[in-house]
C-alpha atoms as a PDB file:
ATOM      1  CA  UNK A   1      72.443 -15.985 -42.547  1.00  0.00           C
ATOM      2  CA  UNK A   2      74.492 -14.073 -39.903  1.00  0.00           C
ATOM      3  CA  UNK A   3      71.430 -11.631 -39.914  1.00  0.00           C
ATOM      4  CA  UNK A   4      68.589 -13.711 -39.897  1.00  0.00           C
ATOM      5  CA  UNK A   5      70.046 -15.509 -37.044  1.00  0.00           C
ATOM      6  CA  UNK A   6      69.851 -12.579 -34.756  1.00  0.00           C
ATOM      7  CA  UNK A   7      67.034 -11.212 -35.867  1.00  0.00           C
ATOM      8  CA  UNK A   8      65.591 -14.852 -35.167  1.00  0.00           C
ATOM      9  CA  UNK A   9      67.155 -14.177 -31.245  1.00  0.00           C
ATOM     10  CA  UNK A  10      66.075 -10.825 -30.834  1.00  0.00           C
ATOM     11  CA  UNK A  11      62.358 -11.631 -31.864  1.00  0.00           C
ATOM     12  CA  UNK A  12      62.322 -14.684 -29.617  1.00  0.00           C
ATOM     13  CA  UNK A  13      63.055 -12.599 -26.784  1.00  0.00           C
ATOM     14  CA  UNK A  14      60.898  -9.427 -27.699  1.00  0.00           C
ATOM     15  CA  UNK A  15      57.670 -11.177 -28.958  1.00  0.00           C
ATOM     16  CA  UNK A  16      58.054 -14.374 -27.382  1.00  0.00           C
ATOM     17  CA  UNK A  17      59.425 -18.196 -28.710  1.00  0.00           C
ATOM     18  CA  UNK A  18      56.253 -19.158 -30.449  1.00  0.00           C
ATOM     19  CA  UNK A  19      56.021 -15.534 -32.458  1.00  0.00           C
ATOM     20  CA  UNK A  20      55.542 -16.544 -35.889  1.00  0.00           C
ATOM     21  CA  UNK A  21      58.035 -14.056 -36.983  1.00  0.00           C
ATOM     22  CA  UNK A  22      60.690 -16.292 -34.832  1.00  0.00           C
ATOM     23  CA  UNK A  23      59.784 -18.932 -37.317  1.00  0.00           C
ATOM     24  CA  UNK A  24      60.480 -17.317 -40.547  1.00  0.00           C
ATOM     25  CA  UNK A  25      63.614 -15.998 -39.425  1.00  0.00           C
ATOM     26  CA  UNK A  26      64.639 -18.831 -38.372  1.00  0.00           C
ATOM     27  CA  UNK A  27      63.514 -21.259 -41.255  1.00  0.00           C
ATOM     28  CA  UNK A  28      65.082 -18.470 -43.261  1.00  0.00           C
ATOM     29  CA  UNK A  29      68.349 -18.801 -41.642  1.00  0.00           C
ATOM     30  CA  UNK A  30      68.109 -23.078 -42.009  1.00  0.00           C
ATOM     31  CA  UNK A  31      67.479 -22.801 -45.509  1.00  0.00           C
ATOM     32  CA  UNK A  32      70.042 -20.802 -46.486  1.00  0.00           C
ATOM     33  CA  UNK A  33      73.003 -22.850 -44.193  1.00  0.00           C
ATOM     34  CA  UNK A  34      71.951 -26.034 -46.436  1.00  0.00           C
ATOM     35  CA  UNK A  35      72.803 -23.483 -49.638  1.00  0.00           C
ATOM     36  CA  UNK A  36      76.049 -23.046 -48.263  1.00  0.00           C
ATOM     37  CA  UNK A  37      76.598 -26.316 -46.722  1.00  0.00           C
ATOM     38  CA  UNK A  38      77.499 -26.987 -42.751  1.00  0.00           C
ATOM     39  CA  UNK A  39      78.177 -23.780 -40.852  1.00  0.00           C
ATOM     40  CA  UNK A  40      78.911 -23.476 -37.188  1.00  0.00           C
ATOM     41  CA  UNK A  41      75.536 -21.538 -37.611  1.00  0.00           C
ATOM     42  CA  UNK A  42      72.958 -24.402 -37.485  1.00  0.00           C
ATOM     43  CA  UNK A  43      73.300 -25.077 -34.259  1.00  0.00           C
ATOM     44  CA  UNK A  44      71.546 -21.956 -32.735  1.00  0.00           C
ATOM     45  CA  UNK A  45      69.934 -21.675 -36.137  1.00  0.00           C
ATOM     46  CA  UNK A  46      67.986 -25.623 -34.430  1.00  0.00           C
ATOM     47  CA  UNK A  47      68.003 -24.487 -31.268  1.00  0.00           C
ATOM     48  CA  UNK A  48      65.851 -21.428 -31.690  1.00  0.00           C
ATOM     49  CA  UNK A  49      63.380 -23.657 -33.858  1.00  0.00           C
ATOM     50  CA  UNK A  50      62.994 -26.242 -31.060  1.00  0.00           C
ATOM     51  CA  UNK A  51      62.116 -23.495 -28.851  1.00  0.00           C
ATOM     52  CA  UNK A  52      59.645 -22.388 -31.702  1.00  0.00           C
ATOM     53  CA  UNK A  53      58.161 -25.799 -31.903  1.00  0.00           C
ATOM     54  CA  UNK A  54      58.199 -26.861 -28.441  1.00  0.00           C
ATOM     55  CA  UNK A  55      56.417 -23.352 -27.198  1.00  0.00           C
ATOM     56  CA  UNK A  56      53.667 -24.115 -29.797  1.00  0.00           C
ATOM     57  CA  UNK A  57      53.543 -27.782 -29.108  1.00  0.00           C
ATOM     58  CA  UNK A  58      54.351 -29.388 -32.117  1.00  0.00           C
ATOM     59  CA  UNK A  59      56.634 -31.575 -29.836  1.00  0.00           C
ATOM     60  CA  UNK A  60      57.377 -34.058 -32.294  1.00  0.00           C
ATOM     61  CA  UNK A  61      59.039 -31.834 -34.699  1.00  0.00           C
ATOM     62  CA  UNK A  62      60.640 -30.752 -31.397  1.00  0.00           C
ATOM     63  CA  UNK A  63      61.819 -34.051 -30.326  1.00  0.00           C
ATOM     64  CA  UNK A  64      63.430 -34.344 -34.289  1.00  0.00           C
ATOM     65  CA  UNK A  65      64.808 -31.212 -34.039  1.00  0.00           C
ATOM     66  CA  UNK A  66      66.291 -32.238 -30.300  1.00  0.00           C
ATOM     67  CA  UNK A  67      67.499 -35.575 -31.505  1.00  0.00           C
ATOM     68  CA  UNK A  68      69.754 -33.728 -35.025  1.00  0.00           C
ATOM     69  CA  UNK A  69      71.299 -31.509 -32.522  1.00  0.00           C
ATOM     70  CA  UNK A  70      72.331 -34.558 -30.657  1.00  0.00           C
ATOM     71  CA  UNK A  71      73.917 -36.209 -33.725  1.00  0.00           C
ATOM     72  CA  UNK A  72      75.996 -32.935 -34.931  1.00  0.00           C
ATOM     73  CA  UNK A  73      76.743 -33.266 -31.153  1.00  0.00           C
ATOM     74  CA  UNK A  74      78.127 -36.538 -31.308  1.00  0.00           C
ATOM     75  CA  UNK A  75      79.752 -35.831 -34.590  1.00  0.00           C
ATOM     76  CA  UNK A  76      81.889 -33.059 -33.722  1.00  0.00           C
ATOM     77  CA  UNK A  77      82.250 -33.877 -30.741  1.00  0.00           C
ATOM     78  CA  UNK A  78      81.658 -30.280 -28.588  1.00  0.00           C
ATOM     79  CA  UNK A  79      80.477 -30.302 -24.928  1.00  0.00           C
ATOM     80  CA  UNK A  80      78.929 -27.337 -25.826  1.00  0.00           C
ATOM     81  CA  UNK A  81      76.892 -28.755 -28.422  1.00  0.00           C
ATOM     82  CA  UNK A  82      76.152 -31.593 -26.538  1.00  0.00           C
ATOM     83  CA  UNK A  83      75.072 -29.795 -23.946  1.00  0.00           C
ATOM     84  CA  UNK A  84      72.316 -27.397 -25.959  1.00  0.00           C
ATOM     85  CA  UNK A  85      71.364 -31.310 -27.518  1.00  0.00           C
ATOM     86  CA  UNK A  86      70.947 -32.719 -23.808  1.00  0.00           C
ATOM     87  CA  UNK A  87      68.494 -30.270 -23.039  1.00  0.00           C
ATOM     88  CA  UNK A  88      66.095 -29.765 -25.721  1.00  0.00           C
ATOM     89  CA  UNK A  89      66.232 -33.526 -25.719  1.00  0.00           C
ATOM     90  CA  UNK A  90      65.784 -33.196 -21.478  1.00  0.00           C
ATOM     91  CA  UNK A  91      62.753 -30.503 -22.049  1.00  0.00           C
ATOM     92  CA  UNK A  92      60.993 -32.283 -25.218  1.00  0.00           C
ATOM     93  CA  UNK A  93      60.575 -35.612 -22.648  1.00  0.00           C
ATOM     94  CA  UNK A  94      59.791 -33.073 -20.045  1.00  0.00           C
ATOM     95  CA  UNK A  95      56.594 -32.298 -21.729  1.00  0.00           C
ATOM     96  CA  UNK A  96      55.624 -35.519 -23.017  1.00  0.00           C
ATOM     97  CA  UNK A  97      55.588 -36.975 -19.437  1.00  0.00           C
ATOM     98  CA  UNK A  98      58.609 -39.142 -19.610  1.00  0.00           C
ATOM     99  CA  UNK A  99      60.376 -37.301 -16.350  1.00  0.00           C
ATOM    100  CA  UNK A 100      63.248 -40.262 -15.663  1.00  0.00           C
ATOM    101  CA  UNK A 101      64.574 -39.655 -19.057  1.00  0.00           C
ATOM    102  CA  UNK A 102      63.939 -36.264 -18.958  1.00  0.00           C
ATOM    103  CA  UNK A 103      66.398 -36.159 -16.189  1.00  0.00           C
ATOM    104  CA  UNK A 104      69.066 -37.940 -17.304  1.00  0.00           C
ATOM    105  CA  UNK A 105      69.326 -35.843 -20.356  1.00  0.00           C
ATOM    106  CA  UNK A 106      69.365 -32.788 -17.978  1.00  0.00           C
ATOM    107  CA  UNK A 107      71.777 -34.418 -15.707  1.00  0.00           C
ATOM    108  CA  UNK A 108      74.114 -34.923 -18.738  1.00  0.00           C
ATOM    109  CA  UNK A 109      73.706 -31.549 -19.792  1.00  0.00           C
ATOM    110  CA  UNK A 110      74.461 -30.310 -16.598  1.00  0.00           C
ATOM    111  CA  UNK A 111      77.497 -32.377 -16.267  1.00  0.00           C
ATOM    112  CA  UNK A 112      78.751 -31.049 -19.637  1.00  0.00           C
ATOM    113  CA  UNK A 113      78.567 -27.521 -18.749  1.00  0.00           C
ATOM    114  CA  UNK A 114      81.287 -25.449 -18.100  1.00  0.00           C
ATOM    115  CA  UNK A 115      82.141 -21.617 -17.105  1.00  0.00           C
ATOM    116  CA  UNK A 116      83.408 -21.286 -20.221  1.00  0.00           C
ATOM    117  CA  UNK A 117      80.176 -21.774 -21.900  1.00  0.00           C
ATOM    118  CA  UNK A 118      78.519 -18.929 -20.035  1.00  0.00           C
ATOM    119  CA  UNK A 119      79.475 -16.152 -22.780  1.00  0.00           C
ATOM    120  CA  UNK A 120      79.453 -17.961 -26.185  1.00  0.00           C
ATOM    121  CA  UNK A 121      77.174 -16.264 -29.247  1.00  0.00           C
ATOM    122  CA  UNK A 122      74.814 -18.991 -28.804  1.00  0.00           C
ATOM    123  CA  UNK A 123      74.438 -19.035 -24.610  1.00  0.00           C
ATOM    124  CA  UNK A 124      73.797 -14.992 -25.052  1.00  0.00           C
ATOM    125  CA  UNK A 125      71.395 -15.618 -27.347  1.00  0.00           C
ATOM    126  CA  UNK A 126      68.901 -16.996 -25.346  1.00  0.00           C
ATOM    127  CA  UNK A 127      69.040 -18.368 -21.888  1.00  0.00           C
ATOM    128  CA  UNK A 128      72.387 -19.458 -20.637  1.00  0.00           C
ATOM    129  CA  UNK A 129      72.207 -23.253 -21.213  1.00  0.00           C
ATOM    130  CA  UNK A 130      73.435 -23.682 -17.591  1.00  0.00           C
ATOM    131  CA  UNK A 131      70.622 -21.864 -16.044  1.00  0.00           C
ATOM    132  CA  UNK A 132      68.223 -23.549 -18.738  1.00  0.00           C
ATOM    133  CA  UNK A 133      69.369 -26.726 -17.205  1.00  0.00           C
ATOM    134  CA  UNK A 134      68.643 -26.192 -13.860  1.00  0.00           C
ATOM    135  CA  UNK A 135      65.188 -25.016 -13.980  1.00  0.00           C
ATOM    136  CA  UNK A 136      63.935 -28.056 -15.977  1.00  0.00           C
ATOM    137  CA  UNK A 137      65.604 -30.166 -13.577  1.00  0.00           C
ATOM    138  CA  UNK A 138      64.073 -28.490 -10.940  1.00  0.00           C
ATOM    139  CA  UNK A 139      60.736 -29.123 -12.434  1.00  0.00           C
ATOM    140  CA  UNK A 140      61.472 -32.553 -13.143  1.00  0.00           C
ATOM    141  CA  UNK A 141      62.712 -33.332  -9.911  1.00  0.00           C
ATOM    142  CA  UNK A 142      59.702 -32.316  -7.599  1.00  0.00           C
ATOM    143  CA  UNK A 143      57.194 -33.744 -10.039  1.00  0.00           C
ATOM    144  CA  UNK A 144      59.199 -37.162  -9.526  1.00  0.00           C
ATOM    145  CA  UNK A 145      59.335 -36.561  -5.561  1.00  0.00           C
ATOM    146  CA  UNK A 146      62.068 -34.848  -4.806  1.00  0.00           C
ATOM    147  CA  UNK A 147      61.717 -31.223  -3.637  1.00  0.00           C
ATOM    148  CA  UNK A 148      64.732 -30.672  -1.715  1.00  0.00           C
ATOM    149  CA  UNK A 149      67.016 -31.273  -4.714  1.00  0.00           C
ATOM    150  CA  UNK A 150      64.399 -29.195  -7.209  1.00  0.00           C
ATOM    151  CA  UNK A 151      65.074 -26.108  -4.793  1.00  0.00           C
ATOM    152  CA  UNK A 152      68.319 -26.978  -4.720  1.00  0.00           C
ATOM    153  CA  UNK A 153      68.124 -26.033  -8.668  1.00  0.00           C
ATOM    154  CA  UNK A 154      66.551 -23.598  -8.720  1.00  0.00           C
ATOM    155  CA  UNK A 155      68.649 -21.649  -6.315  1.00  0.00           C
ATOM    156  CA  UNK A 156      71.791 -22.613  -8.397  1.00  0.00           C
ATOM    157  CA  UNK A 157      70.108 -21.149 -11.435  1.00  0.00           C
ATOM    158  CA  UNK A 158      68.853 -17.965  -9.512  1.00  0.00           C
ATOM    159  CA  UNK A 159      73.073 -17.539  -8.416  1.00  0.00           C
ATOM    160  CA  UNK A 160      74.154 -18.075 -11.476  1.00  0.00           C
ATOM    161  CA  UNK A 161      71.989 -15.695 -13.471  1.00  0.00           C
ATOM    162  CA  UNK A 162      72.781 -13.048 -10.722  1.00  0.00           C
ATOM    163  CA  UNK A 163      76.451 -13.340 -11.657  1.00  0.00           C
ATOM    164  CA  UNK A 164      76.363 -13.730 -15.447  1.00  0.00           C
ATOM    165  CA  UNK A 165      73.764 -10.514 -15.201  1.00  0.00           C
ATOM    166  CA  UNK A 166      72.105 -11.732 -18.223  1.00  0.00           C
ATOM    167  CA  UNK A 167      68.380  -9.875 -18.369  1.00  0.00           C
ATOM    168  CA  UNK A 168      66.546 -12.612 -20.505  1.00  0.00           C
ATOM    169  CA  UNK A 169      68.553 -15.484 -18.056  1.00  0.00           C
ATOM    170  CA  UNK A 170      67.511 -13.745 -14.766  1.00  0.00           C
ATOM    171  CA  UNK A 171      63.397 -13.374 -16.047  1.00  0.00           C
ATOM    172  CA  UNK A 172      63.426 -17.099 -17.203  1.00  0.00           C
ATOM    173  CA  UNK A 173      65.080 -18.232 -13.669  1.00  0.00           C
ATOM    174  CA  UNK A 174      62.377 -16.499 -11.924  1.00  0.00           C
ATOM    175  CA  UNK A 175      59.832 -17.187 -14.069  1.00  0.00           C
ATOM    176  CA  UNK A 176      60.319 -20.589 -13.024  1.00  0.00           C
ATOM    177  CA  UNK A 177      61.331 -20.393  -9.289  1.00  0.00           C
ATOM    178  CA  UNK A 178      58.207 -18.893  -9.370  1.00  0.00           C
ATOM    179  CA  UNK A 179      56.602 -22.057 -10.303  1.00  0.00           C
ATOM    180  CA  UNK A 180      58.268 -24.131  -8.174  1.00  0.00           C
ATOM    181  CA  UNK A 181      57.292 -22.188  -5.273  1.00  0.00           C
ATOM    182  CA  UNK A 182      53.528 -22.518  -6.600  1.00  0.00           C
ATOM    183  CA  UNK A 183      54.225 -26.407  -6.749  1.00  0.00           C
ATOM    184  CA  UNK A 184      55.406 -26.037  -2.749  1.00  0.00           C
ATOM    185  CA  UNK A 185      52.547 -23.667  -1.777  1.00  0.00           C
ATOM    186  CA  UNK A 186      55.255 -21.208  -0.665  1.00  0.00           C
ATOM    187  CA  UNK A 187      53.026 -17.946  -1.793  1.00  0.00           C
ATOM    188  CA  UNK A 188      55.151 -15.249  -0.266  1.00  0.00           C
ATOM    189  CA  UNK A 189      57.841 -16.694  -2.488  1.00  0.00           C
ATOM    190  CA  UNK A 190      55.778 -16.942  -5.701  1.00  0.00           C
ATOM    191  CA  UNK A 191      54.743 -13.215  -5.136  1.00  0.00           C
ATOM    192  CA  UNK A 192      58.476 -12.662  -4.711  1.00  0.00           C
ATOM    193  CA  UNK A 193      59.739 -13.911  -7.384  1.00  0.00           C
ATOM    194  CA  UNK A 194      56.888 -13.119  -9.849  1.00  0.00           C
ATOM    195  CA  UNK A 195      56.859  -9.624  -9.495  1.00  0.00           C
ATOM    196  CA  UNK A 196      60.479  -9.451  -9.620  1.00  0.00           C
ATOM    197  CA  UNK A 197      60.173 -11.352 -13.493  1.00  0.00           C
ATOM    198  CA  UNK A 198      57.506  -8.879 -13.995  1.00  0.00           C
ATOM    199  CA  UNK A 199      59.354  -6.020 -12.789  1.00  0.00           C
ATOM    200  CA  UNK A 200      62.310  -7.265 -15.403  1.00  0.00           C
ATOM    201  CA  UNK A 201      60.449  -8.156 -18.313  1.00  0.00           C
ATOM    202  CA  UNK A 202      58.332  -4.868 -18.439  1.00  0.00           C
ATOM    203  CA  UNK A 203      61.638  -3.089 -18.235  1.00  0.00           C
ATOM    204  CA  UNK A 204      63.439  -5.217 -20.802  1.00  0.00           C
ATOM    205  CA  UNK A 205      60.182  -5.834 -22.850  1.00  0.00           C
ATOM    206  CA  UNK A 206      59.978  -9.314 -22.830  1.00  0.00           C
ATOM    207  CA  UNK A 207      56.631 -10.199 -23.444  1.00  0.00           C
ATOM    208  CA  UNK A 208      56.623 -13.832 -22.922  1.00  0.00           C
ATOM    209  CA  UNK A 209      57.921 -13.601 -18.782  1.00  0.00           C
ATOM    210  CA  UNK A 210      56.274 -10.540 -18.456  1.00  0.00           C
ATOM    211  CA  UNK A 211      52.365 -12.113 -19.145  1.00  0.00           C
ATOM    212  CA  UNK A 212      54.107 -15.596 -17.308  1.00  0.00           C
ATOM    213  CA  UNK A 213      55.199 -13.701 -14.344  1.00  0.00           C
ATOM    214  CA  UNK A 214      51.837 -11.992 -14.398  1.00  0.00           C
ATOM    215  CA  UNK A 215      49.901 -15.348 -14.721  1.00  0.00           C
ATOM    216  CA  UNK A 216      51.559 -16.690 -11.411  1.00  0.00           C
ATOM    217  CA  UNK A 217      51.943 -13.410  -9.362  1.00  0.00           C
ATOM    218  CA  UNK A 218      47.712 -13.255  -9.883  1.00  0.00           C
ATOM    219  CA  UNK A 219      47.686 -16.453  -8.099  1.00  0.00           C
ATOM    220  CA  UNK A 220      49.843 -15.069  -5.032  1.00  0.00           C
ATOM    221  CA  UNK A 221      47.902 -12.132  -5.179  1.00  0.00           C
ATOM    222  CA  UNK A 222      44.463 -14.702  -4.677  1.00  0.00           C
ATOM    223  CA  UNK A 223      45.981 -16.932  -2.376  1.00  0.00           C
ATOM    224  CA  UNK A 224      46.467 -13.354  -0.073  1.00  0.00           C
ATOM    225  CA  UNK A 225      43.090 -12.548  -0.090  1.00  0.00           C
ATOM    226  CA  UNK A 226      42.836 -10.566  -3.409  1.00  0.00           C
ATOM    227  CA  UNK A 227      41.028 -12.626  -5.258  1.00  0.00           C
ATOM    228  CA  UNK A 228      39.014 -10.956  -7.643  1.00  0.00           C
ATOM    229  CA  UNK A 229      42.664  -8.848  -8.756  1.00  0.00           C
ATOM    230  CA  UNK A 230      43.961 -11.892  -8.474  1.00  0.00           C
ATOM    231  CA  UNK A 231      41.737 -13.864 -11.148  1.00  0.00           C
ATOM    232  CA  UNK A 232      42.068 -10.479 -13.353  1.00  0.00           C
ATOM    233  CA  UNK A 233      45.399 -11.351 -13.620  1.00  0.00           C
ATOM    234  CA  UNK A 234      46.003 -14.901 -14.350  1.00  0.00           C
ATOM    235  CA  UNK A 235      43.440 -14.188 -17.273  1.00  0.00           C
ATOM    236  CA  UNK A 236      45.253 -10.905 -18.444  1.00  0.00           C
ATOM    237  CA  UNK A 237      48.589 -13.228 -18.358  1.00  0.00           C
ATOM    238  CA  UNK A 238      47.065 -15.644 -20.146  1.00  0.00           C
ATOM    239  CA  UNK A 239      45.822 -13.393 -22.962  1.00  0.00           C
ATOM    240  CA  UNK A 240      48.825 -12.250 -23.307  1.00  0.00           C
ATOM    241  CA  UNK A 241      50.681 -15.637 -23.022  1.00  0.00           C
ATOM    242  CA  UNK A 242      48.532 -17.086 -25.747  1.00  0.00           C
ATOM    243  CA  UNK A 243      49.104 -13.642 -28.042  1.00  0.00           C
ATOM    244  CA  UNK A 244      52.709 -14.543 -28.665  1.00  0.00           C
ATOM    245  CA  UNK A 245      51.626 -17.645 -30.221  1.00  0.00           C
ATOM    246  CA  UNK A 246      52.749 -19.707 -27.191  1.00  0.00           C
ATOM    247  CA  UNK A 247      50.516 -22.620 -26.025  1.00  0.00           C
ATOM    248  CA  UNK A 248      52.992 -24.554 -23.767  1.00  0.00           C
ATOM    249  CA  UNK A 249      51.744 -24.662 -20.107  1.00  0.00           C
ATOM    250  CA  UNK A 250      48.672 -22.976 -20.329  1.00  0.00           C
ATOM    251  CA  UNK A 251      47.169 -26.335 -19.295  1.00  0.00           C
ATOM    252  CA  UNK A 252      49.142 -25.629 -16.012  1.00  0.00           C
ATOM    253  CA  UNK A 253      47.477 -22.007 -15.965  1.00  0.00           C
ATOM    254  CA  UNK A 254      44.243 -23.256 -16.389  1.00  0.00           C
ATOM    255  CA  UNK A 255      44.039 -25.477 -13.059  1.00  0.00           C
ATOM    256  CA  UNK A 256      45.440 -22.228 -11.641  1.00  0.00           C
ATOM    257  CA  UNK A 257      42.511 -20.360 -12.572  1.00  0.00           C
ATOM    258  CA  UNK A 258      40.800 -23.400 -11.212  1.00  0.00           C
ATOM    259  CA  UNK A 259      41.977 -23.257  -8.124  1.00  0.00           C
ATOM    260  CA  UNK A 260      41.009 -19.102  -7.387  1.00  0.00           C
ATOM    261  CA  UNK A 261      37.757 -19.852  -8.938  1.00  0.00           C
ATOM    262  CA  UNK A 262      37.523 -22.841  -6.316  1.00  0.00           C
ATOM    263  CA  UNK A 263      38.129 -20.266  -3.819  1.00  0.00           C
ATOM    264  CA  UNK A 264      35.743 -17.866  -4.825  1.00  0.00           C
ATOM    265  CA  UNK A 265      32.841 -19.695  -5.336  1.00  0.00           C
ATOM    266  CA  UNK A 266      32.719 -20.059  -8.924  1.00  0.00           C
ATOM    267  CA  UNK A 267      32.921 -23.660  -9.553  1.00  0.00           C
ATOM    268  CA  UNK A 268      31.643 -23.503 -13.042  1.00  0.00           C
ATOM    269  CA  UNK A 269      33.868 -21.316 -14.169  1.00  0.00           C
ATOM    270  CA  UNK A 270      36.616 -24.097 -12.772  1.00  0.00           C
ATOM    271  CA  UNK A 271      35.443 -26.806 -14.433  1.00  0.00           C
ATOM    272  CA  UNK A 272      35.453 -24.925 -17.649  1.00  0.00           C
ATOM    273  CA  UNK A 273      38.705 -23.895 -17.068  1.00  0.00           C
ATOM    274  CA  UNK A 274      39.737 -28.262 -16.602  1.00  0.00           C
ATOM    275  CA  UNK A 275      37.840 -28.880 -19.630  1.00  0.00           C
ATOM    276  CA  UNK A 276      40.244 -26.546 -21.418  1.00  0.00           C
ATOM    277  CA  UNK A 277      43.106 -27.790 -19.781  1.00  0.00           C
ATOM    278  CA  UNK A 278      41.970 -31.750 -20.339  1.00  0.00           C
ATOM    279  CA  UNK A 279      41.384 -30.598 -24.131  1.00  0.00           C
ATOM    280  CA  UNK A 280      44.756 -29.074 -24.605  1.00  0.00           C
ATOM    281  CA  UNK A 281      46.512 -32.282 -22.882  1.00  0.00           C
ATOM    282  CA  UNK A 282      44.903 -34.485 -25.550  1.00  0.00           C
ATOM    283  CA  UNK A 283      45.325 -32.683 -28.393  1.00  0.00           C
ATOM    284  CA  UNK A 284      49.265 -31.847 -28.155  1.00  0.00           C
ATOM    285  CA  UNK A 285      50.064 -35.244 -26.285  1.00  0.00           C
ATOM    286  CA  UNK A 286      51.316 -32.745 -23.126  1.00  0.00           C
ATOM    287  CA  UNK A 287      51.660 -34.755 -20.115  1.00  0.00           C
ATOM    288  CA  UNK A 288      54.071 -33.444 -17.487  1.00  0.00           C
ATOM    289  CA  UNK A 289      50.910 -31.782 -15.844  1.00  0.00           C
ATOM    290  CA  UNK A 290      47.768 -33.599 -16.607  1.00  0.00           C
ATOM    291  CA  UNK A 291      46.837 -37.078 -17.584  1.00  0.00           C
ATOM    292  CA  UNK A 292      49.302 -39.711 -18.234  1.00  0.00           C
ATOM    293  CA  UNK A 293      49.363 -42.272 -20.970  1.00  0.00           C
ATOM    294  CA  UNK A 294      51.322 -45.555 -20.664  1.00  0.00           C
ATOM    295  CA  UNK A 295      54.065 -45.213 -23.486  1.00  0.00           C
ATOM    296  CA  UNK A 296      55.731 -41.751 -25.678  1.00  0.00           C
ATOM    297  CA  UNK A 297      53.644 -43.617 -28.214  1.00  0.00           C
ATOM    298  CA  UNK A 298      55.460 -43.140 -31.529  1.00  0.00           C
ATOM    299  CA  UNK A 299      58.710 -41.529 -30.233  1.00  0.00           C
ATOM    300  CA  UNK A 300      62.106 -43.398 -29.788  1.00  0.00           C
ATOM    301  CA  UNK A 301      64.718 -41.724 -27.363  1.00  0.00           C
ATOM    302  CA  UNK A 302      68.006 -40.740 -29.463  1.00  0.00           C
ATOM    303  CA  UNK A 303      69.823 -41.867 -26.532  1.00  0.00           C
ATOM    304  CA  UNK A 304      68.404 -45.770 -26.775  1.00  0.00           C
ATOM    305  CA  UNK A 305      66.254 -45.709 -29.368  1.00  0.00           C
ATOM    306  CA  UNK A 306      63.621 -46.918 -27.582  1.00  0.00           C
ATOM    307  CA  UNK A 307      60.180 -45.710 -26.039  1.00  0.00           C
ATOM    308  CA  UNK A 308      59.950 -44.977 -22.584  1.00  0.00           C
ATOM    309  CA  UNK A 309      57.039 -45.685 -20.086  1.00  0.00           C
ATOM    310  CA  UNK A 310      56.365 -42.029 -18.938  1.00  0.00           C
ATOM    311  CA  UNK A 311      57.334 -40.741 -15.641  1.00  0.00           C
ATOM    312  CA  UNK A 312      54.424 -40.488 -12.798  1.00  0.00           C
ATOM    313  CA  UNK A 313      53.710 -36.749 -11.138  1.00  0.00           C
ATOM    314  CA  UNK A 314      53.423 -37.261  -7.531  1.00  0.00           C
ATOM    315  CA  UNK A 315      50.798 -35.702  -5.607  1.00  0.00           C
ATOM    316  CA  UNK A 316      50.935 -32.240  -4.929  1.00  0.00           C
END
């Protein structure tokens, strides 16, 4: 169990969360805690398969997944554990579109966390919670309107992963500081901050930041005048996005490619790249960045046990 469980972490950082190999390792691991009943184990043994599911959108087995964490939470009663349960529940809403309880589940996570977190098995076996925290609340908080308080976030969770000088912490905080700068327009900062996550990732070898960092940094690189490099690599990134097995986002990718293509002249090749992105949307029920549907049809929160009428992006 103790085995599988790292090999589970170790993969997930190597080959990327959606890596089929995470899954097995990790389904290996869950199967044999229930052989030997509850084990401190499950927790990251969950938390690594919400990742799994949520990077290949199968966001309702994320949302259960999100939603037992939150019960052994409450059960035990453990900040820590409460906190890893806020924010898989936080991100899961994230993606479905229902930003105002996405952020109170990140908000309670947040509040929950404390330095003594930072350097448990399960926070160094992935990205510190803390920083984890921060980033989707950044995210959250400019698509509902506030921008000040996302970059606010984001710079908290760029400090922190400075001082904790966790790798795999440091390319995820840039990774998205990177997109938040895309969100404000700021391009010297998206190069900035994408090439650093390349930079890291090539170095560390994970594959995941690495072809996300190289997505956004091709944008920079277009909105600078190098557009043709530019579109060469937002599709190289995405290539190599989609080879881990990941699908989350790439809607978001796709109305960058959009957007150079826009710029170029190529306005077929940006409409394709919408279709994809409208297709993608509809078939995994991802809504934080693309069309909006009235209710989480068919998904209660744990916190109420209730639907929730999804959040609304504001214009960009």
């Amino acid at each position: 169990m103790t085995l599988y469980l790292a090999l589970g972490a170790a993969l997930q950082m190597v080959k990327g969360n959606a890596a089929p190999e995470v899954e097995h390792a990790y389904t290996r691991a869950r199967e044999l805690c229930q052989q030997v009943g509850e084990t401190p184990q499950l927790v990251p043994v969950l938390y690594g398969l919400w990742r799994f599911y949520a990077n290949r959108l199968q966001l309702h087995t994320a949302h259960e997944i999100a939603d037992t964490l939150l019960r052994l939470a409450h059960h035990a009663d453990d900040p820590a554990l409460a906190v890893i349960a806020h924010h898989a529940l936080g991100g899961t809403w994230f993606w479905l579109g229902a930003l105002p309880t996405a952020r109170l589940h990140l908000e309670e996570a947040l509040a929950r966390y404390t330095p003594e977190q930072r350097c448990t098995p399960t926070s160094r076996m992935s990205a510190d919670p803390g920083i984890s925290n921060h980033v989707t609340g950044a995210m959250t908080l400019w698509l509902l309107g506030y921008p000040a308080q996302a970059q606010a976030h984001i710079d908290d969770a760029l400090a922190l992963a400075h001082e904790l000088s966790h790798p795999f912490s440091l390319a995820y905080a840039r990774c998205i500081a990177a997109y938040v700068s895309q969100f404000r327009r700021d391009i010297a900062a998206v190069h900035e901050h994408a090439d650093a996550a390349v930079a890291l990732s090539t170095t560390q070898g994970f594959a995941q930041w690495a072809a996300i960092g190289t997505i956004v940094r091709g944008w920079a690189l277009a909105m600078q005048g190098q557009g043709e490099e530019g579109l060469a690599q937002i599709r190289q990134g995405v290539a190599d996005f989609q080879a881990t097995g990941a699908v989350i986002n790439v809607p978001y990718y796709c109305t960058m490619l959009a957007d150079i293509t826009a710029h170029l002249g190529r306005s077929e090749d940006g409409l394709q790249a919408l279709a994809k992105a409208h297709t993608l949307v509809e078939q995994h029920d991802l809504r934080w960045w693309g069309k909006r549907k009235s209710l989480a049809s068919g998904v209660s929160c744990s916190c109420c046990r209730r639907g929730h009428r999804r959040g609304r992006r504001k214009p960009g």
